[in-house]
PDB file of N, CA and C in Angstrom:
ATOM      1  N   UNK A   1      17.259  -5.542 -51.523  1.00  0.00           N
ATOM      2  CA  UNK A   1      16.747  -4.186 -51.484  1.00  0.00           C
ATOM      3  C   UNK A   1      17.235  -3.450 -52.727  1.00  0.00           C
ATOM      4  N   UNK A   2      16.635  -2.809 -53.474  1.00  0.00           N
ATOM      5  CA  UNK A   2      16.069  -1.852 -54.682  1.00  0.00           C
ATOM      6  C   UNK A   2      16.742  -0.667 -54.316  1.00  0.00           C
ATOM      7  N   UNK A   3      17.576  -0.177 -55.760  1.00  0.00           N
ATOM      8  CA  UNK A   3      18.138   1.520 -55.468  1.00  0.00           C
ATOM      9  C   UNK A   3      16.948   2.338 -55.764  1.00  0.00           C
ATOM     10  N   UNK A   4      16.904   2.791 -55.044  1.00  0.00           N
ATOM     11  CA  UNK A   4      15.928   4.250 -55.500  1.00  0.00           C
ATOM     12  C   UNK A   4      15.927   5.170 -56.223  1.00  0.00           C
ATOM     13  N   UNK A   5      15.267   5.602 -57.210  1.00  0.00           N
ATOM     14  CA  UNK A   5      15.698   6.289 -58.354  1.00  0.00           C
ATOM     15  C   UNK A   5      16.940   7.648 -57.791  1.00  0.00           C
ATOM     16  N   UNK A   6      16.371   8.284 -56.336  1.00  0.00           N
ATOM     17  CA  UNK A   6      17.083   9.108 -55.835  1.00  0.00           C
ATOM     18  C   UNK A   6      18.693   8.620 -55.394  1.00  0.00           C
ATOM     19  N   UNK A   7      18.726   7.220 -55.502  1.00  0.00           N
ATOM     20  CA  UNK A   7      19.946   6.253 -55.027  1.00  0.00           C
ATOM     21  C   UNK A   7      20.784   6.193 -56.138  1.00  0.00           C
ATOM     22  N   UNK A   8      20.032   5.690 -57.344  1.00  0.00           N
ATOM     23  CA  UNK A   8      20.860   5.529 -58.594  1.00  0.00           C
ATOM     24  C   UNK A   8      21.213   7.016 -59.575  1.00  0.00           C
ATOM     25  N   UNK A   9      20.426   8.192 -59.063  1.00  0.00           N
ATOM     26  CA  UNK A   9      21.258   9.075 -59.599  1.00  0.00           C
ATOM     27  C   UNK A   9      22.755   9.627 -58.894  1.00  0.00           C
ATOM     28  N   UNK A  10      22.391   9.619 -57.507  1.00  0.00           N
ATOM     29  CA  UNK A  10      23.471   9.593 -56.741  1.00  0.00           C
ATOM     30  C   UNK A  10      24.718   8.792 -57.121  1.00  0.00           C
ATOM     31  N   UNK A  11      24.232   7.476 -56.852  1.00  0.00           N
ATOM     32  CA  UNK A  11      25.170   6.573 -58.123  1.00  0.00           C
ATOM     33  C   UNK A  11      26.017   7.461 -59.068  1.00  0.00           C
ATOM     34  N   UNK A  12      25.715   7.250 -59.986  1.00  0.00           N
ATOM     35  CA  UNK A  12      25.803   7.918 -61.497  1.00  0.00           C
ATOM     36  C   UNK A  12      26.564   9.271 -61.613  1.00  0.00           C
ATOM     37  N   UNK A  13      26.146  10.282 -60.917  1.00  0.00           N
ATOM     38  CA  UNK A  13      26.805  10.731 -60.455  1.00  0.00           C
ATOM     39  C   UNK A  13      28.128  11.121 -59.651  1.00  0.00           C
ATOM     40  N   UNK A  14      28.169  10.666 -58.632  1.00  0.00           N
ATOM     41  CA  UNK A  14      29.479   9.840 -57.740  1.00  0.00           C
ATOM     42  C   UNK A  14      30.299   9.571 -58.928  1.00  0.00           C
ATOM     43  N   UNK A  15      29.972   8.437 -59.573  1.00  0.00           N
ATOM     44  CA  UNK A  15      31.072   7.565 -59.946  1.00  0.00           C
ATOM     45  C   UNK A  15      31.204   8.591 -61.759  1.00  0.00           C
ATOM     46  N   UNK A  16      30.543   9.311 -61.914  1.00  0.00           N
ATOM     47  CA  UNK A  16      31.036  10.560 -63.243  1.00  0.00           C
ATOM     48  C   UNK A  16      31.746  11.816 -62.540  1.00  0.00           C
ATOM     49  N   UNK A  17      32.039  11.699 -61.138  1.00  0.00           N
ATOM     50  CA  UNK A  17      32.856  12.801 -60.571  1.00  0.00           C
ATOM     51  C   UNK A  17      34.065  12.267 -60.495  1.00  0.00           C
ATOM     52  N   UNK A  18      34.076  10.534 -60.239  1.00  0.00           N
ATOM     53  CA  UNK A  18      35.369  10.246 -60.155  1.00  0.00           C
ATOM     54  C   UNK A  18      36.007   9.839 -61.540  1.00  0.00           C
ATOM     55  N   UNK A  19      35.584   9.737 -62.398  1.00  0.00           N
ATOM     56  CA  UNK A  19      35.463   9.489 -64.200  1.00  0.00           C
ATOM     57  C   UNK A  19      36.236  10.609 -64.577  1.00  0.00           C
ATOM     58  N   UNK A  20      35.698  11.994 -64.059  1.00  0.00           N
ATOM     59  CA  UNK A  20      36.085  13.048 -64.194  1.00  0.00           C
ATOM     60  C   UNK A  20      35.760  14.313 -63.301  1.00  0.00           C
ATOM     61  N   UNK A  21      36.739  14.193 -62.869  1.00  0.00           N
ATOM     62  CA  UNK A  21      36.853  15.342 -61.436  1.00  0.00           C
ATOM     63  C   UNK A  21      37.260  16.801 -61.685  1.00  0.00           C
ATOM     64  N   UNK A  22      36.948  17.417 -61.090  1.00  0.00           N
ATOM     65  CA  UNK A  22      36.858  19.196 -61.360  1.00  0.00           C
ATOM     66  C   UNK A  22      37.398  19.634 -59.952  1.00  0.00           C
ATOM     67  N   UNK A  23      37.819  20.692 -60.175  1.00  0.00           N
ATOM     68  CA  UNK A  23      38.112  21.181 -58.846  1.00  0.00           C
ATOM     69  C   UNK A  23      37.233  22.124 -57.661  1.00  0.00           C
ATOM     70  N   UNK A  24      36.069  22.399 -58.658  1.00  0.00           N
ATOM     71  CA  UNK A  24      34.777  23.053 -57.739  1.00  0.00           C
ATOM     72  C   UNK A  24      35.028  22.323 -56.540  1.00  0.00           C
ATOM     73  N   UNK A  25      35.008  21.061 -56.387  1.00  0.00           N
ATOM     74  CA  UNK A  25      34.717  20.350 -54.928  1.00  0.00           C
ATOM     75  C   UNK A  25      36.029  20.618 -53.944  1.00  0.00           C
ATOM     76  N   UNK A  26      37.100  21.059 -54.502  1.00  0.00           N
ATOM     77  CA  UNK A  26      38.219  21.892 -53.774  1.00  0.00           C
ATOM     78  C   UNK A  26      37.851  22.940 -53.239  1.00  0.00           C
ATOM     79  N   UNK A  27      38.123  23.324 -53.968  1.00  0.00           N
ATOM     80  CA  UNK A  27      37.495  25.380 -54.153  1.00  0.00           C
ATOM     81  C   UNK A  27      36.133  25.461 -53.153  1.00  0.00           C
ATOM     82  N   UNK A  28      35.603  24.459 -53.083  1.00  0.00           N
ATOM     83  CA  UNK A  28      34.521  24.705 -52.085  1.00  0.00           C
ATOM     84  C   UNK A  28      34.805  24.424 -50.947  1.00  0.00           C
ATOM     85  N   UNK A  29      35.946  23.553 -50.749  1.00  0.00           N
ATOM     86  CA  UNK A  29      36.458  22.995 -49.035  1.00  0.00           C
ATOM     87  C   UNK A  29      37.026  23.991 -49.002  1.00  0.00           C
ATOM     88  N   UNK A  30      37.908  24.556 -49.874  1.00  0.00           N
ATOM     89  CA  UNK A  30      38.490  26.182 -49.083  1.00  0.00           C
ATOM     90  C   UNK A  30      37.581  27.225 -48.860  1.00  0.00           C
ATOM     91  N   UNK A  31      36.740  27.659 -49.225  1.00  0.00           N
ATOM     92  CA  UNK A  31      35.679  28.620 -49.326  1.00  0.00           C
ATOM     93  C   UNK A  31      34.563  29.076 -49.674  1.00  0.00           C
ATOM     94  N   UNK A  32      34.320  30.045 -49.738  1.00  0.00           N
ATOM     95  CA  UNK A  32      33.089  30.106 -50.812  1.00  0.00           C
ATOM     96  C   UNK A  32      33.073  31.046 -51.518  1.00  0.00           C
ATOM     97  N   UNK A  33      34.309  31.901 -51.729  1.00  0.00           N
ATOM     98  CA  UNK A  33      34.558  33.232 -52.714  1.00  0.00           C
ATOM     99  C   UNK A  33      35.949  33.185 -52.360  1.00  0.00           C
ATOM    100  N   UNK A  34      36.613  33.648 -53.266  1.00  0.00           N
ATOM    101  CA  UNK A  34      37.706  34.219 -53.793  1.00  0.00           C
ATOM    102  C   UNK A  34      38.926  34.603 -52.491  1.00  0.00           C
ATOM    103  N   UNK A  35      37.921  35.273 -51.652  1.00  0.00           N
ATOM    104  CA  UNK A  35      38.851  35.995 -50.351  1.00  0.00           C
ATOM    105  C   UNK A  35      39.053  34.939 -49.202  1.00  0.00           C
ATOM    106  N   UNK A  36      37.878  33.971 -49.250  1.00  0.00           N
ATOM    107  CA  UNK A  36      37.782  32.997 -48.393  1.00  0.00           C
ATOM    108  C   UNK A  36      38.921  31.310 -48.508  1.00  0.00           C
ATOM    109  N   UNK A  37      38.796  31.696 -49.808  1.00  0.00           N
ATOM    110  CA  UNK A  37      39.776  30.945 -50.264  1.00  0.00           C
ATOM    111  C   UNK A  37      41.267  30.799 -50.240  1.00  0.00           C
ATOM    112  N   UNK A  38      41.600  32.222 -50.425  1.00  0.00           N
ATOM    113  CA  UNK A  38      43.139  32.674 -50.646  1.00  0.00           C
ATOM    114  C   UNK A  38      43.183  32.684 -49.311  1.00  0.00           C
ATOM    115  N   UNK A  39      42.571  32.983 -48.157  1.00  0.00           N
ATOM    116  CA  UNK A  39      42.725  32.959 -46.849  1.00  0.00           C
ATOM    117  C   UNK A  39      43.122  31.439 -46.222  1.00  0.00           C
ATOM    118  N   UNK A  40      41.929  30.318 -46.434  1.00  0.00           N
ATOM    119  CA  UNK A  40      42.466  29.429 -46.312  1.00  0.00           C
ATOM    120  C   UNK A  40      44.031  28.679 -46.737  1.00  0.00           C
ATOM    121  N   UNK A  41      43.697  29.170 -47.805  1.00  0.00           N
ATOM    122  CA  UNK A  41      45.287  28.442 -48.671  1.00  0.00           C
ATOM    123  C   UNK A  41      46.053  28.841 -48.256  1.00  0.00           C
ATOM    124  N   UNK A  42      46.433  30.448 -47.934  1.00  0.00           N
ATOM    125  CA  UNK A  42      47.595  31.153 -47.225  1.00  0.00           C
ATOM    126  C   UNK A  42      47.911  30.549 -45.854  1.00  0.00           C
ATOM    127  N   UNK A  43      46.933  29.956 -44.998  1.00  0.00           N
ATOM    128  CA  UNK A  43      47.274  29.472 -43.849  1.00  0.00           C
ATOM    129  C   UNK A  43      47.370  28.185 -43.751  1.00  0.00           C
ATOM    130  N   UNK A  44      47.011  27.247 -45.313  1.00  0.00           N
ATOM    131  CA  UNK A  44      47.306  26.126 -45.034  1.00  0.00           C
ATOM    132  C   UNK A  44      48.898  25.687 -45.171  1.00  0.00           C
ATOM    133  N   UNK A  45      49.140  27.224 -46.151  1.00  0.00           N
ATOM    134  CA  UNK A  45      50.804  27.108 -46.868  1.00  0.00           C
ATOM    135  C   UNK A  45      51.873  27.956 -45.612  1.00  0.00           C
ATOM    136  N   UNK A  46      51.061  28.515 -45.148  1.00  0.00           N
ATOM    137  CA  UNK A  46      51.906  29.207 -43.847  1.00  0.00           C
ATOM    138  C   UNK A  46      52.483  27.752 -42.747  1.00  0.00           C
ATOM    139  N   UNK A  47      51.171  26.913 -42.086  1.00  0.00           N
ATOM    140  CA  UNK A  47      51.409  25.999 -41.188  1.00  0.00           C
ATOM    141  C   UNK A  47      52.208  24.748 -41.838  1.00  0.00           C
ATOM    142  N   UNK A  48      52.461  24.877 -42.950  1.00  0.00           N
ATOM    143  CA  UNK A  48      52.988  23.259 -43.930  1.00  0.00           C
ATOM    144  C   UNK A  48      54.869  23.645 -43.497  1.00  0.00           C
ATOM    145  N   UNK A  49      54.855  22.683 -43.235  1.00  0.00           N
ATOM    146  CA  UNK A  49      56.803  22.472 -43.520  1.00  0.00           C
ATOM    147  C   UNK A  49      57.250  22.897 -45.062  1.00  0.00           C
ATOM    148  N   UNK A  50      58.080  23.503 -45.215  1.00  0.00           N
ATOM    149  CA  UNK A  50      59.280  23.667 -46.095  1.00  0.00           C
ATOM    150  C   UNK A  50      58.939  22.838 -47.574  1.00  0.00           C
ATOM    151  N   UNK A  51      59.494  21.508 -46.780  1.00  0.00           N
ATOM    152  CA  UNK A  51      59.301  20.132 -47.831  1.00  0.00           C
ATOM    153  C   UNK A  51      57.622  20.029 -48.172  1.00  0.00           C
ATOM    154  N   UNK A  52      56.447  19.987 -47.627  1.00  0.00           N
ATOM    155  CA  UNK A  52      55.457  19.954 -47.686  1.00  0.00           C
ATOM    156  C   UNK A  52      54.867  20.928 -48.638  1.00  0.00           C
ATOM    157  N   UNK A  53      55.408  22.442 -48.847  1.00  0.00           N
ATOM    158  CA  UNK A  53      55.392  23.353 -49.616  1.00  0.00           C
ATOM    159  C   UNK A  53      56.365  23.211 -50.890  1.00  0.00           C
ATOM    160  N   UNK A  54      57.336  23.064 -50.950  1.00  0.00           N
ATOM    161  CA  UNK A  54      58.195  22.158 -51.819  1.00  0.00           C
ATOM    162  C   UNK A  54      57.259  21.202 -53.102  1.00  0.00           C
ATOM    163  N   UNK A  55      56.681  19.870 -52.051  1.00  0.00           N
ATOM    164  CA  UNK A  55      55.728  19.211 -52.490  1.00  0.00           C
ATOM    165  C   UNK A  55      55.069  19.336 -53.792  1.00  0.00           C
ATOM    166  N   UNK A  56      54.205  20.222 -52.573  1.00  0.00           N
ATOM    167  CA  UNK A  56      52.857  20.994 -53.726  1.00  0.00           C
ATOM    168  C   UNK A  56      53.435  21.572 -54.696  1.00  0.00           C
ATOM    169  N   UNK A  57      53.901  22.691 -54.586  1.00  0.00           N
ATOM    170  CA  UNK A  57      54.819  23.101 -56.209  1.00  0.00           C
ATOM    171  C   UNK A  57      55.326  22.248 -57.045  1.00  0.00           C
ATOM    172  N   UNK A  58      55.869  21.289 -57.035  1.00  0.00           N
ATOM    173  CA  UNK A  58      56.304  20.577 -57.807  1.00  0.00           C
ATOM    174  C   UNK A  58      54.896  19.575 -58.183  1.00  0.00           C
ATOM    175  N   UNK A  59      54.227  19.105 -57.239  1.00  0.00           N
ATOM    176  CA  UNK A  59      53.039  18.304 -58.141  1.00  0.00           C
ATOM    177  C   UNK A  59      52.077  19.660 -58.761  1.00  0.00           C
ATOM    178  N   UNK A  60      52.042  20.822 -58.492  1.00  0.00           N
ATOM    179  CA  UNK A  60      50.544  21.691 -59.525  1.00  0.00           C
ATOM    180  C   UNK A  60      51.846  22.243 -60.743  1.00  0.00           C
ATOM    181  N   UNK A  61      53.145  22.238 -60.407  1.00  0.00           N
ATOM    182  CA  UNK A  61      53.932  22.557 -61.958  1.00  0.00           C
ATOM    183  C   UNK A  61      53.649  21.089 -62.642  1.00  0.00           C
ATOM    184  N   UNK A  62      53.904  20.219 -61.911  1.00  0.00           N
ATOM    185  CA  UNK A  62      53.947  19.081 -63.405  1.00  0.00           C
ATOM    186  C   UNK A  62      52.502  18.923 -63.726  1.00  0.00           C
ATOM    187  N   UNK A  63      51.596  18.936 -63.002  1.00  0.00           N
ATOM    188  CA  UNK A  63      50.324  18.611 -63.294  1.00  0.00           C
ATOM    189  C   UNK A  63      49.574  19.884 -64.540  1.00  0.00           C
ATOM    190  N   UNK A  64      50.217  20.668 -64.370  1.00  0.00           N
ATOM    191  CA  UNK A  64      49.841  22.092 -65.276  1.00  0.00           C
ATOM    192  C   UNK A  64      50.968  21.999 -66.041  1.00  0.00           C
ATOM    193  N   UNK A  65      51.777  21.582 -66.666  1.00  0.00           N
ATOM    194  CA  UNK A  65      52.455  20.801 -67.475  1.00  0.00           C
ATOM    195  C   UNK A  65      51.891  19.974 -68.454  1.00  0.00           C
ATOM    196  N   UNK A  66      51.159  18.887 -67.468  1.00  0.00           N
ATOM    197  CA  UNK A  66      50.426  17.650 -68.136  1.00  0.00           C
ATOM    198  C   UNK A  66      49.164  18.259 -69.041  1.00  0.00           C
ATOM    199  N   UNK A  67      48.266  19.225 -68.133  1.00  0.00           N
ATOM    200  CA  UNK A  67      47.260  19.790 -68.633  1.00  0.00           C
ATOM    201  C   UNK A  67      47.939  20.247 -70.020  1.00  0.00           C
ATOM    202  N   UNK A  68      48.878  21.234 -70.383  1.00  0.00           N
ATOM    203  CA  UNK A  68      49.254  22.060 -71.486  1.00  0.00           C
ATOM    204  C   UNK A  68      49.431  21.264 -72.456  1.00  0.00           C
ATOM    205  N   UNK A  69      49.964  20.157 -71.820  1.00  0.00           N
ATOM    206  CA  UNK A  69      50.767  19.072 -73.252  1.00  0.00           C
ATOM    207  C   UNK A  69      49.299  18.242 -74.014  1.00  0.00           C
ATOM    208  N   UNK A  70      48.104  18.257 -72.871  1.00  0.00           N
ATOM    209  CA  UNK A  70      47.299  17.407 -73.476  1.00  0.00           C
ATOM    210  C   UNK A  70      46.270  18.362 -74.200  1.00  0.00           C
ATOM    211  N   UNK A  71      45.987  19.859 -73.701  1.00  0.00           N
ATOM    212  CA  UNK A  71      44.992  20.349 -74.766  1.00  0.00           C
ATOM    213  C   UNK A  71      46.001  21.119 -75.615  1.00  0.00           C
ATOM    214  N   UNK A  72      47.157  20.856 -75.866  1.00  0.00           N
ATOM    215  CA  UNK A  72      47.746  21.343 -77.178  1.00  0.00           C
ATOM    216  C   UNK A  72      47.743  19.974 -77.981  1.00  0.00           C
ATOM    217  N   UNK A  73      48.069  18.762 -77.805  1.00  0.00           N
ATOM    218  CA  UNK A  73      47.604  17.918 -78.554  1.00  0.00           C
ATOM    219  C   UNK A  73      46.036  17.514 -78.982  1.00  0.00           C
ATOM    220  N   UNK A  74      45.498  17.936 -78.158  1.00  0.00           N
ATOM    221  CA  UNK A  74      44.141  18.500 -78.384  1.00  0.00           C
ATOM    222  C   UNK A  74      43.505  19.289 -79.525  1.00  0.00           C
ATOM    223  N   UNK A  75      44.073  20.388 -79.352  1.00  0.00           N
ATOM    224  CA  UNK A  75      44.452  21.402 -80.580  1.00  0.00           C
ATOM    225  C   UNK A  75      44.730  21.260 -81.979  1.00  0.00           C
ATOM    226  N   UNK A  76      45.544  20.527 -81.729  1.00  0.00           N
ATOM    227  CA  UNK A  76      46.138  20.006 -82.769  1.00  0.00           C
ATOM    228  C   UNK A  76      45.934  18.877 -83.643  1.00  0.00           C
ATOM    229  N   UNK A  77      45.101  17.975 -83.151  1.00  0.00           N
ATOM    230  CA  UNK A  77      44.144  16.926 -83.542  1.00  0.00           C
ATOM    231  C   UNK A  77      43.013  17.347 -83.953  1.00  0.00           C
ATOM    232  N   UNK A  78      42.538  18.787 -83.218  1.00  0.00           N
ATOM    233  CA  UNK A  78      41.220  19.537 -83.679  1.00  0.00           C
ATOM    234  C   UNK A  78      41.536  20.165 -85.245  1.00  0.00           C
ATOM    235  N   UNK A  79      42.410  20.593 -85.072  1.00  0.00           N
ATOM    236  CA  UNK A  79      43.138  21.745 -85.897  1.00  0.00           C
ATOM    237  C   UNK A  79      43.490  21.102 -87.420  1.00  0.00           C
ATOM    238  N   UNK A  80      43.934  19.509 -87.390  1.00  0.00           N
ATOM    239  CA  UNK A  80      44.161  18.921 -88.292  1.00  0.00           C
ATOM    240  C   UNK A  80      43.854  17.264 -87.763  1.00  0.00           C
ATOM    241  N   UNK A  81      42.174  16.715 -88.414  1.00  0.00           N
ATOM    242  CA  UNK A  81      41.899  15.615 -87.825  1.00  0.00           C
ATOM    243  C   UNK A  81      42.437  14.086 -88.747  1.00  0.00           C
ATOM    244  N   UNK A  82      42.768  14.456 -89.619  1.00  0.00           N
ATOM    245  CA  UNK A  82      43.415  13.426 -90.375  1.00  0.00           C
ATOM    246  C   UNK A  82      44.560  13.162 -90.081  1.00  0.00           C
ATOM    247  N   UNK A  83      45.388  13.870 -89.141  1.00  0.00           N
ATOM    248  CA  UNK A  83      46.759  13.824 -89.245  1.00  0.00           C
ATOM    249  C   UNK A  83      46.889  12.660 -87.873  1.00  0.00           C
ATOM    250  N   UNK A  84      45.656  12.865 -86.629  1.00  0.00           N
ATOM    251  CA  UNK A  84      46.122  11.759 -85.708  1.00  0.00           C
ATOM    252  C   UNK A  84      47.125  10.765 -85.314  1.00  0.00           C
TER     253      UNK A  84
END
């Protein structure tokens, strides 16, 4: 059995979300605006244990860490491309 053109964009798709993932598809399990969101999160961080809250802070600091270090080398490769 044959993908369907409607099959293989799906495909293609799928597997360019996991290539490179965004956080829209977060942001949308919490809500759908701004207020809906911070609502969820506040009660997901209210019901979490200590350590569980702990957690998370420490993986979105290093991960926003990682982000800074890579579009300043970014930058900086832009900024001066011979120097790589």
């Amino acid at each position: 059995m044959g993908l369907s053109p409607f099959d293989r964009r799906l495909l293609t798709e799928g597997l360019a979300y996991f290539t490179a993932p965004r956080l829209a598809s977060l942001l949308d399990l919490l809500g759908t605006n701004d207020g809906e969101r911070l609502a969820t999160l506040t009660a997901m961080l209210r019901n979490s244990s200590e350590d569980e809250v702990e957690d998370l802070t420490d993986l979105v600091e290093r991960a926003l860490a990682r982000v800074a270090r890579e579009r300043s080398r970014a930058a900086r490769r832009e900024a001066d491309p011979d120097r790589s």
